[in-house]
N, C-alpha and C. Protein backbone atom coordinates (compact mmCIF):
# COMPACT_ATOMS: atom_id res chain seq x y z
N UNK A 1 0.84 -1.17 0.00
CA UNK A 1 0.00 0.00 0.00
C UNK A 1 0.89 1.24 0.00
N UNK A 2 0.52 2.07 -0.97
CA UNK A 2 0.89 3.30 -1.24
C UNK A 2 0.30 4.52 -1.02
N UNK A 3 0.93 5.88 0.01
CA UNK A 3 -0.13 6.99 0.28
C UNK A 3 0.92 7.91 -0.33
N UNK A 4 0.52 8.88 -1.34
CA UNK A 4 0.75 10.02 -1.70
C UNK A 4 0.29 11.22 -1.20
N UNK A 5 1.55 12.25 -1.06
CA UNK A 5 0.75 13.76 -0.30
C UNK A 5 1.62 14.30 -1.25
N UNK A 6 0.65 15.66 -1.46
CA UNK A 6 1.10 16.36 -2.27
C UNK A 6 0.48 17.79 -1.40
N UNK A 7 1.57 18.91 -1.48
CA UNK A 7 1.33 20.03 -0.68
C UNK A 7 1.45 20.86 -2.03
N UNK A 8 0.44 21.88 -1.99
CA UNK A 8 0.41 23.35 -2.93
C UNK A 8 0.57 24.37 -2.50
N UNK A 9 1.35 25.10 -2.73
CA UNK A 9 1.78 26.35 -2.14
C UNK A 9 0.98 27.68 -3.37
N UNK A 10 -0.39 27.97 -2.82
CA UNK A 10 -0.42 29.35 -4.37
C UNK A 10 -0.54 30.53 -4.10
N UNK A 11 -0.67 31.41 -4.87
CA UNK A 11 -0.64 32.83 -4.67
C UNK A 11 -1.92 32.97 -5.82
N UNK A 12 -3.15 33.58 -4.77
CA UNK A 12 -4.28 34.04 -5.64
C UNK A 12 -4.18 34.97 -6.58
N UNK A 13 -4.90 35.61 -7.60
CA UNK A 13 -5.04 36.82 -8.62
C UNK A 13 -5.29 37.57 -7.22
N UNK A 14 -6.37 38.51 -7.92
CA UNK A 14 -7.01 40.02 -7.45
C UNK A 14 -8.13 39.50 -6.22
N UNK A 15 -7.29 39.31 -4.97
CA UNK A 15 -8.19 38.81 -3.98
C UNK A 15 -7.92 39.84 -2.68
N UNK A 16 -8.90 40.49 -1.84
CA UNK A 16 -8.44 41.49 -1.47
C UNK A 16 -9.02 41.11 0.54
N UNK A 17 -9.64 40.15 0.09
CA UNK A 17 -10.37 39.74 1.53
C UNK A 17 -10.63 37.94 1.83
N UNK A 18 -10.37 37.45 3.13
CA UNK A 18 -10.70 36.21 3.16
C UNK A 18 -12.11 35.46 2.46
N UNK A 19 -12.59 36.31 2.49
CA UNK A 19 -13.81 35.79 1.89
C UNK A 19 -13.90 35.82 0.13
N UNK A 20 -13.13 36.47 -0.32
CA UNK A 20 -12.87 36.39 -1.86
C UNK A 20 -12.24 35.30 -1.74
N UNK A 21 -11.18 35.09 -0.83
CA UNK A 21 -10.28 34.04 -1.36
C UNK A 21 -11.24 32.61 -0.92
N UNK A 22 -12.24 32.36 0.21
CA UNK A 22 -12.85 31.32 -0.02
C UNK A 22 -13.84 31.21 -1.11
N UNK A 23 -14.00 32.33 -1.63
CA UNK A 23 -14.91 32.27 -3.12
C UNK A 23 -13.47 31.41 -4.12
N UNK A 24 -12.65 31.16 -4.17
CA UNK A 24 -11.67 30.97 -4.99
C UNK A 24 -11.19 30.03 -4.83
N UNK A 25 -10.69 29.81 -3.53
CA UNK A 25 -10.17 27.88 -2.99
C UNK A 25 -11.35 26.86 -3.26
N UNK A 26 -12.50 27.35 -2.78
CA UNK A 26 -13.74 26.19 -2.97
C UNK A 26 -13.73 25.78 -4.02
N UNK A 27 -14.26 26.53 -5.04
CA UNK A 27 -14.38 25.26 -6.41
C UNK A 27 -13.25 25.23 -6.74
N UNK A 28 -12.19 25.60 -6.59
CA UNK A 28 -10.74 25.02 -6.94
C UNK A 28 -10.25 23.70 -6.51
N UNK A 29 -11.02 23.25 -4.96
CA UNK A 29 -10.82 21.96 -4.50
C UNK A 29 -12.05 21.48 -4.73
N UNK A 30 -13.39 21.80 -5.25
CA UNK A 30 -14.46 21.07 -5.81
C UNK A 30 -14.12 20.71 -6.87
N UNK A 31 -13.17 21.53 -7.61
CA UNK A 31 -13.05 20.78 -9.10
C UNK A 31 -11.69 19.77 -9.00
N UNK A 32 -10.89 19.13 -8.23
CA UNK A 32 -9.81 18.36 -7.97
C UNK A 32 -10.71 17.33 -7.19
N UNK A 33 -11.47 17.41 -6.37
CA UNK A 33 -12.68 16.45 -5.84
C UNK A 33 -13.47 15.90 -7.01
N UNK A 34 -14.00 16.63 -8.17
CA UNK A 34 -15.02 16.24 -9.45
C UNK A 34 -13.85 15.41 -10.09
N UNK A 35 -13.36 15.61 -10.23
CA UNK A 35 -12.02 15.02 -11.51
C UNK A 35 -11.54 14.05 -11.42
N UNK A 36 -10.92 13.72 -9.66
CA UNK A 36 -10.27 12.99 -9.28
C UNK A 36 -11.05 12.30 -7.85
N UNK A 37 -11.66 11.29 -7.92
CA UNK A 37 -13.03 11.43 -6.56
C UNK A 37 -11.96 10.42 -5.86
N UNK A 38 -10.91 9.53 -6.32
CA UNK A 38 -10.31 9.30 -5.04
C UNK A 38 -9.25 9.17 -4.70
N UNK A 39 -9.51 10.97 -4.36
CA UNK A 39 -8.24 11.43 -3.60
C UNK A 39 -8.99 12.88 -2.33
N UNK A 40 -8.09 12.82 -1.58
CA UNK A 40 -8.74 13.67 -0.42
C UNK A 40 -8.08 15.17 -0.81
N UNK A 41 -8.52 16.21 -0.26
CA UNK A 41 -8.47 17.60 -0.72
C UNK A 41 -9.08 18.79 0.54
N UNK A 42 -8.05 19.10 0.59
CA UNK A 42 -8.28 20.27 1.53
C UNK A 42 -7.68 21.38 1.68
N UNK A 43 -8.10 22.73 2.30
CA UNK A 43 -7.04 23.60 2.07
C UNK A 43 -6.36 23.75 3.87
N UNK A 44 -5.16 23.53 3.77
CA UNK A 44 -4.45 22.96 5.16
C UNK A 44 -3.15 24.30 5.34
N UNK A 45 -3.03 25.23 5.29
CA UNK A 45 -2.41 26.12 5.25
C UNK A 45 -3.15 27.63 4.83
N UNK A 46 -2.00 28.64 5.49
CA UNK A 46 -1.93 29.92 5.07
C UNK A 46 -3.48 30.20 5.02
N UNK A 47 -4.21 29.99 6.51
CA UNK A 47 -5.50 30.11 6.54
C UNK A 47 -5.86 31.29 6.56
N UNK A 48 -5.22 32.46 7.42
CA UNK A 48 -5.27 33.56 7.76
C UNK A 48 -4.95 34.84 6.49
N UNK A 49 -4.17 34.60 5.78
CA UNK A 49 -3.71 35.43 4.52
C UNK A 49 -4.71 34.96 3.24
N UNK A 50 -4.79 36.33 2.98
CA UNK A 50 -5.95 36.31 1.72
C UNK A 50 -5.29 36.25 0.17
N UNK A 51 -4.33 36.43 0.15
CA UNK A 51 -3.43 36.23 -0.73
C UNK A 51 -2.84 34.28 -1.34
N UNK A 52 -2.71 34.19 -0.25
CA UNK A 52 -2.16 32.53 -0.50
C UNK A 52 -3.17 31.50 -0.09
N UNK A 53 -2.63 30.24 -0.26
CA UNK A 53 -3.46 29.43 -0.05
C UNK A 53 -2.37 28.17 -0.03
N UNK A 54 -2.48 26.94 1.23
CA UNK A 54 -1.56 26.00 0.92
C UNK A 54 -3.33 24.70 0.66
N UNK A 55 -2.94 23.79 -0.48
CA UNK A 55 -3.82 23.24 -0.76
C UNK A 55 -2.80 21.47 -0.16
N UNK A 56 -3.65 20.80 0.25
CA UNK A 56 -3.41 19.41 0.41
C UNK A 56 -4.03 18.35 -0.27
N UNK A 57 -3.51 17.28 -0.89
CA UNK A 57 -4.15 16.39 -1.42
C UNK A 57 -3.11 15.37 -1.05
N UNK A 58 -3.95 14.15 -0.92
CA UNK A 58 -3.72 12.93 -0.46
C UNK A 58 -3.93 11.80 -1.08
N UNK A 59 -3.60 10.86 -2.14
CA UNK A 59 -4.21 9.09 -2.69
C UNK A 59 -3.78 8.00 -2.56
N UNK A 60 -4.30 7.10 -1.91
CA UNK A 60 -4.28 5.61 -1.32
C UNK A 60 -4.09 4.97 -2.42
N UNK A 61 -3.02 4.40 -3.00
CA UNK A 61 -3.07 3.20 -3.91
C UNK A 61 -2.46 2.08 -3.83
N UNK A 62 -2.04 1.24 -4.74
CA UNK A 62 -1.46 0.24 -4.50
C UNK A 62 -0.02 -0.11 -5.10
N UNK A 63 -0.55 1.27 -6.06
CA UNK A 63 1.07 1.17 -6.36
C UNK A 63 1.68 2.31 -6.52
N UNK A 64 3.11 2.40 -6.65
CA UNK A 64 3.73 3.89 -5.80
C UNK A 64 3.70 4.79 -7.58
N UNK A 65 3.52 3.82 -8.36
CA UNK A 65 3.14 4.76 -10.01
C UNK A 65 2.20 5.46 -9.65
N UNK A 66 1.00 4.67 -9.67
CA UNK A 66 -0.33 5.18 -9.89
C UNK A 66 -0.31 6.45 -8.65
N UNK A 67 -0.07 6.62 -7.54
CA UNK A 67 0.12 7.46 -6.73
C UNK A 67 0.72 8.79 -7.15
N UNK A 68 1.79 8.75 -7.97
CA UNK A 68 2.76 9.56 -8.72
C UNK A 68 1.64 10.36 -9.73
N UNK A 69 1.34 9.27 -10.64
CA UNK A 69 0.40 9.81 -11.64
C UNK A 69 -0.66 10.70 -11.38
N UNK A 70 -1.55 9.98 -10.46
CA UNK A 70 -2.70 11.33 -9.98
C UNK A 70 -1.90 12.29 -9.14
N UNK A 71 -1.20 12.52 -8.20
CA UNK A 71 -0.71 13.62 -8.03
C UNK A 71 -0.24 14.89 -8.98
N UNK A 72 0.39 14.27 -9.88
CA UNK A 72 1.00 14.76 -11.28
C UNK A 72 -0.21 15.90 -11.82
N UNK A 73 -1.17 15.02 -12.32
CA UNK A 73 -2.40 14.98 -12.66
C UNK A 73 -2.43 16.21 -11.78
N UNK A 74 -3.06 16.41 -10.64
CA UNK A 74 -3.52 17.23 -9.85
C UNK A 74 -3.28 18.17 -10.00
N UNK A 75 -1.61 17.85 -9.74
CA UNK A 75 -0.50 19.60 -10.06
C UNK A 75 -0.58 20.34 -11.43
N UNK A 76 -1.11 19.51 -12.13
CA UNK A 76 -0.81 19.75 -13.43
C UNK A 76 -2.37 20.61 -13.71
N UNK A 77 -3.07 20.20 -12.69
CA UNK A 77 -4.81 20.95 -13.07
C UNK A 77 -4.77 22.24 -12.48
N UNK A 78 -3.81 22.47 -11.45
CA UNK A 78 -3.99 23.73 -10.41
C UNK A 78 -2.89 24.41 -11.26
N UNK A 79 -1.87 23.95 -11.53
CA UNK A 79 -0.95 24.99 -12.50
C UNK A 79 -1.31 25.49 -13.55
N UNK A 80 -2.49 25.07 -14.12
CA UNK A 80 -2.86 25.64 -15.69
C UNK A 80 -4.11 26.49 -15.54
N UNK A 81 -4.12 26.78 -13.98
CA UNK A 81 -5.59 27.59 -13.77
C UNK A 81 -4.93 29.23 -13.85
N UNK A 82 -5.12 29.66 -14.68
CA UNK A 82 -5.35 30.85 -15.34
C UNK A 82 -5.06 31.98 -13.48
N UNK A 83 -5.82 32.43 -12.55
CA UNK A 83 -6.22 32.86 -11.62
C UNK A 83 -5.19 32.37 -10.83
N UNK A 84 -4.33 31.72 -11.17
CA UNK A 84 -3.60 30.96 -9.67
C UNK A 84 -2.18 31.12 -10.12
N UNK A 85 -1.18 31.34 -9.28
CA UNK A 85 -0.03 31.27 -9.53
C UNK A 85 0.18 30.05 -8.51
N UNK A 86 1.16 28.79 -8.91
CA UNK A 86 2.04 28.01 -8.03
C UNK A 86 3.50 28.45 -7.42
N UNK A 87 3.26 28.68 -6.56
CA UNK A 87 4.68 28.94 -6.13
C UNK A 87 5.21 27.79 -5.90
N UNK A 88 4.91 26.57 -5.15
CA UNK A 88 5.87 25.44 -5.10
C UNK A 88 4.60 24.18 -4.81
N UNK A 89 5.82 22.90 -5.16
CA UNK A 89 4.72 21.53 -5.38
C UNK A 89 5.55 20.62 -4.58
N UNK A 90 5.21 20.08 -3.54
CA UNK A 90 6.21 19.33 -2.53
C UNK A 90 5.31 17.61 -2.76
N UNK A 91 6.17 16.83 -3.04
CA UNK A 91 5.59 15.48 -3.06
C UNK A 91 5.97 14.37 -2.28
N UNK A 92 5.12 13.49 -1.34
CA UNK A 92 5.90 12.62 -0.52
C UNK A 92 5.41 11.83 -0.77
N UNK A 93 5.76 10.31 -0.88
CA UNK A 93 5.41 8.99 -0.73
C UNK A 93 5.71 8.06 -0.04
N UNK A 94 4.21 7.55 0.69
CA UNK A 94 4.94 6.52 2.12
C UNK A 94 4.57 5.29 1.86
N UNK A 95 5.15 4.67 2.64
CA UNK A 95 4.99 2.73 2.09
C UNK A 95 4.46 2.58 3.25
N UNK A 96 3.26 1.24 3.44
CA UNK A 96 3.02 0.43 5.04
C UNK A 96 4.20 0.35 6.07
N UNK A 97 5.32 0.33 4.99
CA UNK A 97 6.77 0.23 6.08
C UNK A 97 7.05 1.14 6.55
N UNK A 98 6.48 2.64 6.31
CA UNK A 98 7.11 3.57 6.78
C UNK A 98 6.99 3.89 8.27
């Protein structure tokens, strides 16, 4: 058994208040939830700043590829969003042994 974490570090567009920026994280992790239904998603950082956002995602598989791949996948959906800058993509993978 294979668990993948993947941490997002972003920097919103033209967001000037916490509440713009939860107008902006939500369907950003509704649409990584629609796409990808199993994998977990949350925003786990930089709660307080309206500017950033650290996003978390998490997938259980069985093999340490397929783990790789949807993460990939993931990063690859939040980096091409127009509105979002990535500042950094941190990836870990743990084994039952770990």
């Amino acid at each position: 058994m294979y668990v993948g974490a993947l941490t997002l570090d972003i920097l919103l567009g033209d967001v000037r208040s916490l509440k713009q920026k939860r107008s902006a994280v939500r369907p950003l992790i509704a649409e990584v939830q629609r796409r990808y239904p199993g994998v977990a998603v949350a925003e786990t950082g930089h709660l307080d700043l309206h500017r950033r956002a650290e996003i978390g995602i998490a997938v259980v598989s069985a093999s340490a590829r397929n783990c790789t791949e949807v993460l990939d996948a993931c990063e690859r959906m939040v980096a091409f969003r127009p509105e979002i800058e990535l500042l950094s993509a941190r990836h870990r993978l743990y084994t039952d042994e770990d």
